[in-house]
Protein backbone atom coordinates (compact mmCIF):
# COMPACT_ATOMS: atom_id res chain seq x y z
CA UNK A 1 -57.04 218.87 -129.46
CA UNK A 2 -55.18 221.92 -128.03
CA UNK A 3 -51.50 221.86 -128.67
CA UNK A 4 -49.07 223.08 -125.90
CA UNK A 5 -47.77 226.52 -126.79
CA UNK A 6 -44.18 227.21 -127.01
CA UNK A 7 -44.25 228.72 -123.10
CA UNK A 8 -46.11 225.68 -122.12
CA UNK A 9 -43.41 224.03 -123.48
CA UNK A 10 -41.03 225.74 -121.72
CA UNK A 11 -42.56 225.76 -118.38
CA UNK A 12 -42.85 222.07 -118.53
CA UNK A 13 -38.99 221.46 -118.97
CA UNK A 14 -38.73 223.16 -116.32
CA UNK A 15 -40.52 221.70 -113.97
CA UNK A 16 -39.49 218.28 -115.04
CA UNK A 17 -35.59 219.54 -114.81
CA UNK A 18 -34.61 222.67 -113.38
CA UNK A 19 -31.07 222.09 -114.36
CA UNK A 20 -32.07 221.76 -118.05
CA UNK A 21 -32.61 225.57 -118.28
CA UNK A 22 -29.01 226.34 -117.30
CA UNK A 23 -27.84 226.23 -120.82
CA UNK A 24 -24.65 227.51 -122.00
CA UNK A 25 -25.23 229.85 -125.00
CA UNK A 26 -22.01 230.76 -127.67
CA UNK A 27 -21.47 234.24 -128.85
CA UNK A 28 -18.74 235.88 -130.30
CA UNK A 29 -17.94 237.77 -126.67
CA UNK A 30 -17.66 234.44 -125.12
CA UNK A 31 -19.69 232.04 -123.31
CA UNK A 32 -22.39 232.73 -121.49
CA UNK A 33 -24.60 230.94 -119.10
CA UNK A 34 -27.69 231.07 -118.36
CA UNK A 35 -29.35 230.85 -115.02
CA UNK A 36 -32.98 229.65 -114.24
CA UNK A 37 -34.07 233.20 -113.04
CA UNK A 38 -33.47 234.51 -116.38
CA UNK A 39 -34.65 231.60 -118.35
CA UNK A 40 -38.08 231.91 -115.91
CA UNK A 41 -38.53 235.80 -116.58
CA UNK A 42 -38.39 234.95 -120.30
CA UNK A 43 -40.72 232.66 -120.21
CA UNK A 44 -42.95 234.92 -117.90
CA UNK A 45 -41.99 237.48 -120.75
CA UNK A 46 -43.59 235.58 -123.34
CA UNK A 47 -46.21 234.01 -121.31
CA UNK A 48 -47.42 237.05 -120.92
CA UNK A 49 -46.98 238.18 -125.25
CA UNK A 50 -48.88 234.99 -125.58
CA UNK A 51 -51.74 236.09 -122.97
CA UNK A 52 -52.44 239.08 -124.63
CA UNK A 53 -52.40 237.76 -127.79
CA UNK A 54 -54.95 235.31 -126.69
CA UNK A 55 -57.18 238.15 -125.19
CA UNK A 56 -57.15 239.46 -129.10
CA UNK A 57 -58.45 236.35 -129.92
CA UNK A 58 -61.55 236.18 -128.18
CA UNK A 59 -63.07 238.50 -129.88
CA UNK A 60 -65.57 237.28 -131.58
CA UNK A 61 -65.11 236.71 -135.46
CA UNK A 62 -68.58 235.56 -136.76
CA UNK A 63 -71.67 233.24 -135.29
CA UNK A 64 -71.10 229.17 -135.94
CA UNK A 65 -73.80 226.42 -135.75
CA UNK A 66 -71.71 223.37 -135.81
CA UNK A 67 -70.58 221.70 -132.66
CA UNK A 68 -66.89 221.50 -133.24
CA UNK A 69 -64.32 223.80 -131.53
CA UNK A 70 -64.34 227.21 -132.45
CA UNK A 71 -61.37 229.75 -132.90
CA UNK A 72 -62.96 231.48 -129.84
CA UNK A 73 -63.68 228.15 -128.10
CA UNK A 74 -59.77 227.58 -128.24
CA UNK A 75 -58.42 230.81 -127.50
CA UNK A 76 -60.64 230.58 -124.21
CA UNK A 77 -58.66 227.08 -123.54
CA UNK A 78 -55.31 228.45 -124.43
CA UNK A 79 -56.25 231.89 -121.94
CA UNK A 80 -57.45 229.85 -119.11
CA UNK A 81 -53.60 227.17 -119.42
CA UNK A 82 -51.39 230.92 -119.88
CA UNK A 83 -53.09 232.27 -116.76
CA UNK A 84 -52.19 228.76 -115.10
CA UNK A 85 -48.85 228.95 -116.26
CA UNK A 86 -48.33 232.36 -115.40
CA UNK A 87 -49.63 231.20 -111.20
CA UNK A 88 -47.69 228.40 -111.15
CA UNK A 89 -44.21 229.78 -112.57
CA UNK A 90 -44.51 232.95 -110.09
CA UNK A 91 -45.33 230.67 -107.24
CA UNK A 92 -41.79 228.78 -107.92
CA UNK A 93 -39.91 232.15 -108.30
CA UNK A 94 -41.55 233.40 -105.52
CA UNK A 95 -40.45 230.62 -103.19
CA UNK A 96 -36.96 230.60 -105.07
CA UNK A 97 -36.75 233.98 -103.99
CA UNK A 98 -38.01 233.52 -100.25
CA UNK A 99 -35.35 230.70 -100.00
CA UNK A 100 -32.61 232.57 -101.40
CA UNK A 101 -32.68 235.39 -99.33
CA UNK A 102 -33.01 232.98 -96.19
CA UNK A 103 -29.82 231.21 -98.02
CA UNK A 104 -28.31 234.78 -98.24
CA UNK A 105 -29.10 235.89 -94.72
CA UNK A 106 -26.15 235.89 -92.49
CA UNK A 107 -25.56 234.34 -89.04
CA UNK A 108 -24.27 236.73 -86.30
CA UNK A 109 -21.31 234.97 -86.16
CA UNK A 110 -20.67 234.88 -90.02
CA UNK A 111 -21.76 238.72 -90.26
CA UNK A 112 -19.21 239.61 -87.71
CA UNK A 113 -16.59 238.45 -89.83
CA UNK A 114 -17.09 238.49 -93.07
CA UNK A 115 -19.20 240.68 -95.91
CA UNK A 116 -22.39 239.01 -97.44
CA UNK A 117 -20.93 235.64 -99.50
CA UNK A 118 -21.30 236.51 -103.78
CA UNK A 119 -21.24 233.60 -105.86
CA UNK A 120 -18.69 234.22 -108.53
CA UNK A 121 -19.03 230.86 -110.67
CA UNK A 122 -22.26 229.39 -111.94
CA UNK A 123 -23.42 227.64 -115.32
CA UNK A 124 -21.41 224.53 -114.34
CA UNK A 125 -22.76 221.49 -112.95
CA UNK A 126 -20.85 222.64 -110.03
CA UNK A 127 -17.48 224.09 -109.35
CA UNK A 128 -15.48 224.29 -106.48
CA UNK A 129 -11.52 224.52 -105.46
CA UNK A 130 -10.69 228.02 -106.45
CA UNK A 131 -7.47 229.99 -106.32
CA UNK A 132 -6.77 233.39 -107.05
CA UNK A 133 -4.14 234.65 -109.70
CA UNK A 134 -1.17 236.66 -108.27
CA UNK A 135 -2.73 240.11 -109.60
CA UNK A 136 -6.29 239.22 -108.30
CA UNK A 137 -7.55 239.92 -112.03
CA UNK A 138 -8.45 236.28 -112.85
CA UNK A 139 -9.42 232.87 -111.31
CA UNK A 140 -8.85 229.27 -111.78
CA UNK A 141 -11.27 226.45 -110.38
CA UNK A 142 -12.20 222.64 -110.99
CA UNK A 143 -15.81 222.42 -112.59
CA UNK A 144 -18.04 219.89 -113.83
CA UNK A 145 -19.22 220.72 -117.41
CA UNK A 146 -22.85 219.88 -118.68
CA UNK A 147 -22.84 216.24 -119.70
CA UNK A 148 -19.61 215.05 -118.67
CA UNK A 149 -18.79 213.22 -115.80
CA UNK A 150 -15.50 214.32 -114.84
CA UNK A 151 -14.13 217.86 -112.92
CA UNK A 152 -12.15 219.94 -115.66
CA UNK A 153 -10.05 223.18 -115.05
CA UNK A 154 -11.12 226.48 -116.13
CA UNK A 155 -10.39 230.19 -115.54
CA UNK A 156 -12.16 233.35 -115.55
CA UNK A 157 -11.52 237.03 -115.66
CA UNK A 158 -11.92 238.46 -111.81
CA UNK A 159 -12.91 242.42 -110.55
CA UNK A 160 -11.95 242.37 -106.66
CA UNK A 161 -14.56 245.53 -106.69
CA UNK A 162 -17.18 243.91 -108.58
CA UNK A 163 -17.33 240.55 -107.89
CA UNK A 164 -19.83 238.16 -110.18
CA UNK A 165 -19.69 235.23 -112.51
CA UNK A 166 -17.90 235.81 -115.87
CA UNK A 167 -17.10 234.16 -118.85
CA UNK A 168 -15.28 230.83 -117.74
CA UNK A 169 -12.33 229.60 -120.15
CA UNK A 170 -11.26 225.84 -119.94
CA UNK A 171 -7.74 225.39 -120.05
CA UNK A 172 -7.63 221.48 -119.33
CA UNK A 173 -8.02 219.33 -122.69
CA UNK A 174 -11.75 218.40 -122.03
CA UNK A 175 -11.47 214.85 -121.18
CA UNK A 176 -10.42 212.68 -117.97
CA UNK A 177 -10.24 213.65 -114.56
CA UNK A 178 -8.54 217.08 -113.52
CA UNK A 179 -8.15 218.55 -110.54
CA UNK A 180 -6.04 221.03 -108.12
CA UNK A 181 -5.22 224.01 -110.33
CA UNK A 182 -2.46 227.01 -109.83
CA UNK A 183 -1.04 229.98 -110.74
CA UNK A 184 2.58 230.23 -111.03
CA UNK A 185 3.85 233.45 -109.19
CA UNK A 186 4.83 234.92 -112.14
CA UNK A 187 1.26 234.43 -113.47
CA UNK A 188 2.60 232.97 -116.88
CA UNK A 189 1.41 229.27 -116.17
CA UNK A 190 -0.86 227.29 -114.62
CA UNK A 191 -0.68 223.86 -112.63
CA UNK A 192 -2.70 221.40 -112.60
CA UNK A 193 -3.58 217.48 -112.55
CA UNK A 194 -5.08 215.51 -115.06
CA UNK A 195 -5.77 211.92 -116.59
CA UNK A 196 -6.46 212.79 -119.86
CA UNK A 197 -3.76 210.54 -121.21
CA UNK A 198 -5.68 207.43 -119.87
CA UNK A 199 -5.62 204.49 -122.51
CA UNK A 200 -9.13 203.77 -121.47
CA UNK A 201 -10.61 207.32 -121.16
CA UNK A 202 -13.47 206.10 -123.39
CA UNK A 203 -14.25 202.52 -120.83
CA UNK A 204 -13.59 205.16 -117.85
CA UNK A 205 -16.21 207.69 -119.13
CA UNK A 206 -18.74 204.95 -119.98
CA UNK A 207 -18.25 203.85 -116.41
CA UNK A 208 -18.92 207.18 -114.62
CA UNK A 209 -21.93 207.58 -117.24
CA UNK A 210 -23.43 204.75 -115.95
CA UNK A 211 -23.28 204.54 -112.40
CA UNK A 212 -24.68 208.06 -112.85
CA UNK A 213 -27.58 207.30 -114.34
CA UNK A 214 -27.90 204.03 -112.00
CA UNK A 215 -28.11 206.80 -109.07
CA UNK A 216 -29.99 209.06 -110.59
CA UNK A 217 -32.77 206.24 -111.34
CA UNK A 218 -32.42 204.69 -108.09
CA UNK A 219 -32.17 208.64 -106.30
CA UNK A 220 -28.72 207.07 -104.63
CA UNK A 221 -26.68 209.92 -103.08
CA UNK A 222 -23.32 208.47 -103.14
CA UNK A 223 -20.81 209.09 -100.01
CA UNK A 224 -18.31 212.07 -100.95
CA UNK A 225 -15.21 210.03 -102.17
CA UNK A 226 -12.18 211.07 -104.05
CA UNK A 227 -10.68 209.19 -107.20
CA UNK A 228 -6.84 208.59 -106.76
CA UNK A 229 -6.75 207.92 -110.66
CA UNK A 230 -3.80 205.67 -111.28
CA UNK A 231 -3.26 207.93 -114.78
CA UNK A 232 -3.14 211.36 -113.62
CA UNK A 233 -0.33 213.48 -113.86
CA UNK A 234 0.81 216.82 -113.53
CA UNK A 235 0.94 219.51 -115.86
CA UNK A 236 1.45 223.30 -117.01
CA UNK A 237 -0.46 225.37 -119.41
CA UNK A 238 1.33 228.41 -120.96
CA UNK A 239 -1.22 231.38 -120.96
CA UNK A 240 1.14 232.71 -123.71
CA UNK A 241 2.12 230.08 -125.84
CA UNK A 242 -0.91 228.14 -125.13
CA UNK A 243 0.90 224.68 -125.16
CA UNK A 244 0.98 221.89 -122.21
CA UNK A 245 3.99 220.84 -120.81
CA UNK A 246 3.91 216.94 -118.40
CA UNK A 247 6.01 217.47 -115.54
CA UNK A 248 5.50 213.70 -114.16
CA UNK A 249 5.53 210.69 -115.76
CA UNK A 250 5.83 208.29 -112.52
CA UNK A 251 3.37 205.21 -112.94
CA UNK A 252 0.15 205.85 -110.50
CA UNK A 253 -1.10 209.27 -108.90
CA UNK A 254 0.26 212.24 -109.17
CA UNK A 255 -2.11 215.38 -108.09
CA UNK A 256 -2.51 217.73 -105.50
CA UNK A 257 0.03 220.58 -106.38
CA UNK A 258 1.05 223.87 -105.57
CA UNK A 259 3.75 226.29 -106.30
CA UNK A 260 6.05 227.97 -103.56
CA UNK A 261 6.03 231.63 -103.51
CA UNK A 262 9.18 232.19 -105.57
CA UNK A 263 8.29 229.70 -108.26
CA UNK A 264 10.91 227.57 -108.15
CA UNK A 265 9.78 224.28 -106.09
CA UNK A 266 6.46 222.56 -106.68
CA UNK A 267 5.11 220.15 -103.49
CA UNK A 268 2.77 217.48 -104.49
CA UNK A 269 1.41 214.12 -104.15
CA UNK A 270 2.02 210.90 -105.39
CA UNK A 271 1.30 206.86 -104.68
CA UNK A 272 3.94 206.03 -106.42
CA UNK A 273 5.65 204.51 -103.36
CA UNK A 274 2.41 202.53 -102.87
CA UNK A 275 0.34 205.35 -100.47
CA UNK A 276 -0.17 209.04 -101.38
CA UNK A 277 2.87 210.87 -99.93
CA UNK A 278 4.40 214.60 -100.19
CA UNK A 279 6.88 215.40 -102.66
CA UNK A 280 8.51 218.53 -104.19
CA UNK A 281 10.64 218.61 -107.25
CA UNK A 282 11.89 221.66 -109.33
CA UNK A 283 9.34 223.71 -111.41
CA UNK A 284 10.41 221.96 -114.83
CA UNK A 285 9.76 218.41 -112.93
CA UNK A 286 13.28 217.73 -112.19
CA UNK A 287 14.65 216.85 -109.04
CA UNK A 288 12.06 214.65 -107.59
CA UNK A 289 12.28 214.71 -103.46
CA UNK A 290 9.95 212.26 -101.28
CA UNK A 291 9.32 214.61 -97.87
CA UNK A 292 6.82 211.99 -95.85
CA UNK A 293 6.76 208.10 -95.81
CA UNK A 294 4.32 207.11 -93.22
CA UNK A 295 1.30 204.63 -93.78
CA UNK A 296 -1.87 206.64 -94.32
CA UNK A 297 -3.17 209.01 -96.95
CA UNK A 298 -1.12 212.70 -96.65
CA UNK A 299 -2.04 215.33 -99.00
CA UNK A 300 -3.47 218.67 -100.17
CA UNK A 301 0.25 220.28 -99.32
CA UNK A 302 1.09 224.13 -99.46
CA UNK A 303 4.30 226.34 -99.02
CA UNK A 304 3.92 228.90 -96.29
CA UNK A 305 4.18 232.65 -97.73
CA UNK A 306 8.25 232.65 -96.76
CA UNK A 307 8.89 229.11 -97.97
CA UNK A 308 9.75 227.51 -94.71
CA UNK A 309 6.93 225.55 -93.77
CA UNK A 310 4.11 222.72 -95.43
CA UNK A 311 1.28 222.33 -94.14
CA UNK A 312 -1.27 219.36 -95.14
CA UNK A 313 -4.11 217.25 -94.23
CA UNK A 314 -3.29 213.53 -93.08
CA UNK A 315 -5.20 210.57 -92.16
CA UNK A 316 -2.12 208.25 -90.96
CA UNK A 317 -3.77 208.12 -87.04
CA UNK A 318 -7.07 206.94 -88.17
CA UNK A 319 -8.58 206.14 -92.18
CA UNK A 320 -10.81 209.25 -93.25
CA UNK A 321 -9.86 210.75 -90.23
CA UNK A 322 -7.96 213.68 -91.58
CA UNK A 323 -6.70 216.37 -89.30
CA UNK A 324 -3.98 219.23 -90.18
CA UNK A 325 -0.24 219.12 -89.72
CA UNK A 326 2.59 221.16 -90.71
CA UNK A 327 6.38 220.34 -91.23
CA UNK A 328 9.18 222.48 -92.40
CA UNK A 329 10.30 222.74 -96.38
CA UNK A 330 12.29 220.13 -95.93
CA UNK A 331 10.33 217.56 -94.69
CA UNK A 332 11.56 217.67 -90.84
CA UNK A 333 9.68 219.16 -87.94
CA UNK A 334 6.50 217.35 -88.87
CA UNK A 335 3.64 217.80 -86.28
CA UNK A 336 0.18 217.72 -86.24
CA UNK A 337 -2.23 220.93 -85.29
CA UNK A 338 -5.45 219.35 -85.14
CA UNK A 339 -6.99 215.96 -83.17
CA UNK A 340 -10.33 214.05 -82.30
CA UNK A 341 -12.91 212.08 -83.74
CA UNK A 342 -12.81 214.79 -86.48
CA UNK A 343 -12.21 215.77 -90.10
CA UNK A 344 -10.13 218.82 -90.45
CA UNK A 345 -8.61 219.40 -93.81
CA UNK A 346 -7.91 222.10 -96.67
CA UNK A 347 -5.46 224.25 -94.99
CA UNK A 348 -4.38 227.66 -96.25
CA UNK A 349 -1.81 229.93 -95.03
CA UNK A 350 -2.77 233.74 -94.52
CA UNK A 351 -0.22 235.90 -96.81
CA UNK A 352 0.64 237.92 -94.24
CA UNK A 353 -0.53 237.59 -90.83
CA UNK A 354 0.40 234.24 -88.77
CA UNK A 355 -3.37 232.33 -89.73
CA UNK A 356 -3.95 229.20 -90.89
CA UNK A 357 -7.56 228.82 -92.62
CA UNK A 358 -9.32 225.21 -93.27
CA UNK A 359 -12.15 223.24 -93.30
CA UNK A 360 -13.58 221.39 -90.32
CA UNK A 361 -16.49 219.16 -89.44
CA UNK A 362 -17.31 217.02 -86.11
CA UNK A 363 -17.73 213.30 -86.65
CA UNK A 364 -17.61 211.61 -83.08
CA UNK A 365 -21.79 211.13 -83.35
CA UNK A 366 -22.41 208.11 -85.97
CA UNK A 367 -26.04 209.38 -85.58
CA UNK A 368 -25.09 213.37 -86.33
CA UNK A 369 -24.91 214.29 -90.26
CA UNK A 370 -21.36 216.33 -89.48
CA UNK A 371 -22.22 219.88 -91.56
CA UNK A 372 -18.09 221.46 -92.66
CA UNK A 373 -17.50 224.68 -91.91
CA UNK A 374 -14.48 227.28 -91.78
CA UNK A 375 -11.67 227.47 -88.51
CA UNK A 376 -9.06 230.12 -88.02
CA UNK A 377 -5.65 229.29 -86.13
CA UNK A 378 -3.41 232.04 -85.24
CA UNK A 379 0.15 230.26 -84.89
CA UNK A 380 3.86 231.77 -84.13
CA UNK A 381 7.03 230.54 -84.86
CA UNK A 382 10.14 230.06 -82.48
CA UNK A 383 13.61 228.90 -84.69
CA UNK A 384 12.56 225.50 -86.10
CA UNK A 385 9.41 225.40 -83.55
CA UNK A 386 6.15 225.65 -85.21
CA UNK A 387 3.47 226.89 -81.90
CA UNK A 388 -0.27 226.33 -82.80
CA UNK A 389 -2.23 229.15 -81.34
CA UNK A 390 -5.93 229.72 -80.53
CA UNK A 391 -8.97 228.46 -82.81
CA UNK A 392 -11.91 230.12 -83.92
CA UNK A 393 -15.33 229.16 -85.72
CA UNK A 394 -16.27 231.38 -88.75
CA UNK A 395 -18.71 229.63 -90.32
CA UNK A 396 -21.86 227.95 -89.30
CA UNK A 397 -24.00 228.07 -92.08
CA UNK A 398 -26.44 224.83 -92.63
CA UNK A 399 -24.27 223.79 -95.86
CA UNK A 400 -21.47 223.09 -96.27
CA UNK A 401 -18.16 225.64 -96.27
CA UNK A 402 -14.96 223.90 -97.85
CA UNK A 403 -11.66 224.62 -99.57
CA UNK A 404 -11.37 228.37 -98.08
CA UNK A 405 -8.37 230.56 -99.59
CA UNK A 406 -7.05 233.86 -98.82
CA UNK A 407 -6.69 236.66 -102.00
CA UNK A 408 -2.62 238.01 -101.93
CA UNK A 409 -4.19 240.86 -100.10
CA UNK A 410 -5.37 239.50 -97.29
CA UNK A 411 -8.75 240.95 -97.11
CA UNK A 412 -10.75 238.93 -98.94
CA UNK A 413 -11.63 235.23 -99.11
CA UNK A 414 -13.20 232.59 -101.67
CA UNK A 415 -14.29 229.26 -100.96
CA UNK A 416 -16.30 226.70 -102.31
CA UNK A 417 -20.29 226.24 -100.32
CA UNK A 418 -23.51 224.92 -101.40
CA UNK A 419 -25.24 228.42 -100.08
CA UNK A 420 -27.47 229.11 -103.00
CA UNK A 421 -31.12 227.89 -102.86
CA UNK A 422 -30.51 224.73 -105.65
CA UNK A 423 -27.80 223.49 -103.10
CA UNK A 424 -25.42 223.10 -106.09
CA UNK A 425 -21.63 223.43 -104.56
CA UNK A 426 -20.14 227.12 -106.68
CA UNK A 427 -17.37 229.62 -105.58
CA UNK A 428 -18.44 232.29 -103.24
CA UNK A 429 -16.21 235.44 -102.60
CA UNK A 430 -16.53 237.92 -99.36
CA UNK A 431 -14.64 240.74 -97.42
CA UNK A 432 -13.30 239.54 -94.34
CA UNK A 433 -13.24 241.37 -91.29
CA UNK A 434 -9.65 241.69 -90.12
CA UNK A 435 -10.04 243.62 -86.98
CA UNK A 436 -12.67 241.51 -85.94
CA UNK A 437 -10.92 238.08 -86.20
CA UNK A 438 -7.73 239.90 -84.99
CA UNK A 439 -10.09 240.29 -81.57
CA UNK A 440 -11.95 237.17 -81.24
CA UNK A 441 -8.64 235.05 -81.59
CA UNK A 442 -7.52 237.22 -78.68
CA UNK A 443 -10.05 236.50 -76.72
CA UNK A 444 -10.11 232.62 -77.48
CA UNK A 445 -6.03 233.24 -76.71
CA UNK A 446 -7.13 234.82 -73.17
CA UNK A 447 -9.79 231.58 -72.59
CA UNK A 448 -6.96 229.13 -73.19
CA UNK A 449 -4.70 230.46 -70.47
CA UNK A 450 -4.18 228.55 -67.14
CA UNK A 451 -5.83 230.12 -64.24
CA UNK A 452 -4.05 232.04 -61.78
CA UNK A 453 -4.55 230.95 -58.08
């Protein structure tokens, strides 16, 4: 019998699991992961050491009369499975490669307005919801680790010139459910939900575990659907002391937060007046303020760059059916910007031009998969009198474009797609095109005006 070499080996794995080969190796720089290009041009590497050491082989030793194998006979066996290993793992790069350039290749409308997408995070099961420090120089995100069932926070180092995935750092305590990370605006701490201080954490992981595998046996693709988990709670991790303050202790959910550009005022989300409602309180979790109190599910709040104005995603006119609205700091003023059989959500103020950014997807055809992409609002501001402006389309790439947010210059953008060729949702980064948005929201301004007669 001929035993499978250690590239056979390899090239089985992955085919079986193409995931399996995104391992993440320890050094003493950091952690590093790696992707399945590079673990297929190792093996191609050594396919190809093994190939030529099997071509050594066949040359003949000495003459044999018996009928059994010979060390020729099996060098000949072991050539002819390298050579089809050697096919068969260029054919799958090969059509890796064809399908991520057509991933990479841009619309008209997406080249228009924004540089070539880079993804920035990878090595995770997937990872999504980024934000960017103050400085630009690092990055915080939610991502799935290998082999655990649960979103947990991490940050990595960030070059605005050189974008690319780095060494990620988790800064949540590695179990329960964590979620919505952010920098302070001094850049000394960083905010975030978590239910790591669930008394079941061990039943809740089995549970997740399990209907898991049940899917993955079955090949069940579950309907998107967030966990309000009755145990999470807010907190902040010192980057310099390294220690984890809780800034809510409220029974049931408390997630969704973000800080207001002077630090002092956190807005967030609880149940714990029996729906999930906006709150602020002070930075140190003092001071506790409900801002809205209407049936439905409001969330996903953010200050505007000067501290006047929320805005958030709400589903109080129909379940599921979110759609942006805005409200002043103080809870007053609260209107809606979006409508329609619809699901607009993620909003994200521009730092310094009057845009709104978020997520949007069409849902009034039961028999139409709706495919999210990214909408621009240009809005002004009149006293207390918050005036929705024109809309614009930048995305309209087949997957899906969510949780878009502006760097503190302004000229760049990150949010989380499934663009890559393994449909796996990462962080993407690109250059936006200022003058070019700047133009096509005047001309959707100059198609919304009434008609002269």
């Amino acid at each position: 019998m001929v035993r499978a070499t250690s590239v056979q080996k390899r090239f089985i794995l992955f085919a079986k699991n193409p995931s399996a080969c995104k391992n993440i190796e320890h050094s003493g720089e950091g952690t590093n992961f790696v992707t399945p290009s590079i673990y297929i041009r190792h093996t191609i590497a050594l396919s190809f050491q093994e190939f030529l050491r099997s071509l050594v082989n066949l040359i003949p030793m000495k003459k044999t009369t018996h009928r059994t194998p010979t060390r020729s006979d099996r060098s000949i066996v072991q050539l002819v499975a390298h050579c089809a290993c050697i096919l068969a793992i260029v054919l799958i790069t090969s059509r890796g490669v064809l399908e991520a350039a057509d991933d990479q290749k841009q619309s008209e409308l997406e080249a228009s307005y924004f540089s070539p997408p880079i993804q920035v995070t990878q090595g995770l099961t997937k990872a999504g919801e980024g934000y960017f420090s103050p400085d630009s120089t690092r990055i915080c995100y939610q991502g799935v680790p290998q082999g655990y069932p649960f979103y947990q926070i991490f940050t990595q180092p960030f070059d605005m010139q050189s974008p690319q995935p780095t060494s990620a750092q988790r800064i949540s305590p590695g179990r329960g459910r964590t979620t919505c990370s952010f920098f302070s605006p001094d850049n000394q701490k960083l905010l975030f939900a978590s239910s790591h201080l669930d008394p079941n954490m061990q039943q809740t992981e089995d549970a997740a575990i399990k209907q898991a595998k049940e899917d993955a046996q079955s090949g069940r693709r579950r309907r998107y659907q967030w966990d309000f988990d009755p145990y999470s709670d807010i907190f902040a991790f010192d980057f310099d002391s390294k220690s984890l303050t809780r800034l809510t202790n409220a029974p049931g959910y408390d997630a969704e937060c973000s800080f207001s550009a002077d630090g002092k005022t956190i807005v967030f989300v609880s149940d714990r007046d029996g729906d999930p409602d906006i709150f602020l309180m002070n930075a140190d979790g003092s001071g506790v303020r409900q801002l809205t109190n209407v049936p439905g599910y409001d969330g996903g709040p953010f200050f505007s760059p000067n501290g006047k104005w929320i805005t958030f995603r709400s589903d109080r006119i129909e379940k599921d059916m979110l759609h942006i609205h805005v409200m002043r700091s103080d809870g007053e003023g609260d209107q809606a910007l979006t409508d329609g059989k619809s699901v607009q959500w993620a909003p994200f103020w521009h730092p310094t031009k009057p845009w709104m950014i978020w997520t949007g997807a069409d849902h009034s055809d039961p028999e139409k998969r709706p495919n999210y992409d990214l909408y621009l609002m240009r809005y002004s501001v009149d006293g207390d009198n918050f005036i929705p402006g024109p809309t614009i389309r930048m995305t309209d790439h087949p997957g899906a474009d969510v949780l878009p947010v502006f760097a503190p210059d302004g000229n760049h953008l990150m949010w989380t797609a499934s663009r890559s060729s393994d449909r796996v949702s990462q962080l993407w980064f690109s250059t936006i095109n200022l003058d070019a948005l700047e133009l096509s929201l005047n001309r959707a301004a100059a198609l919304s005006l009434p008609q002269q007669q």
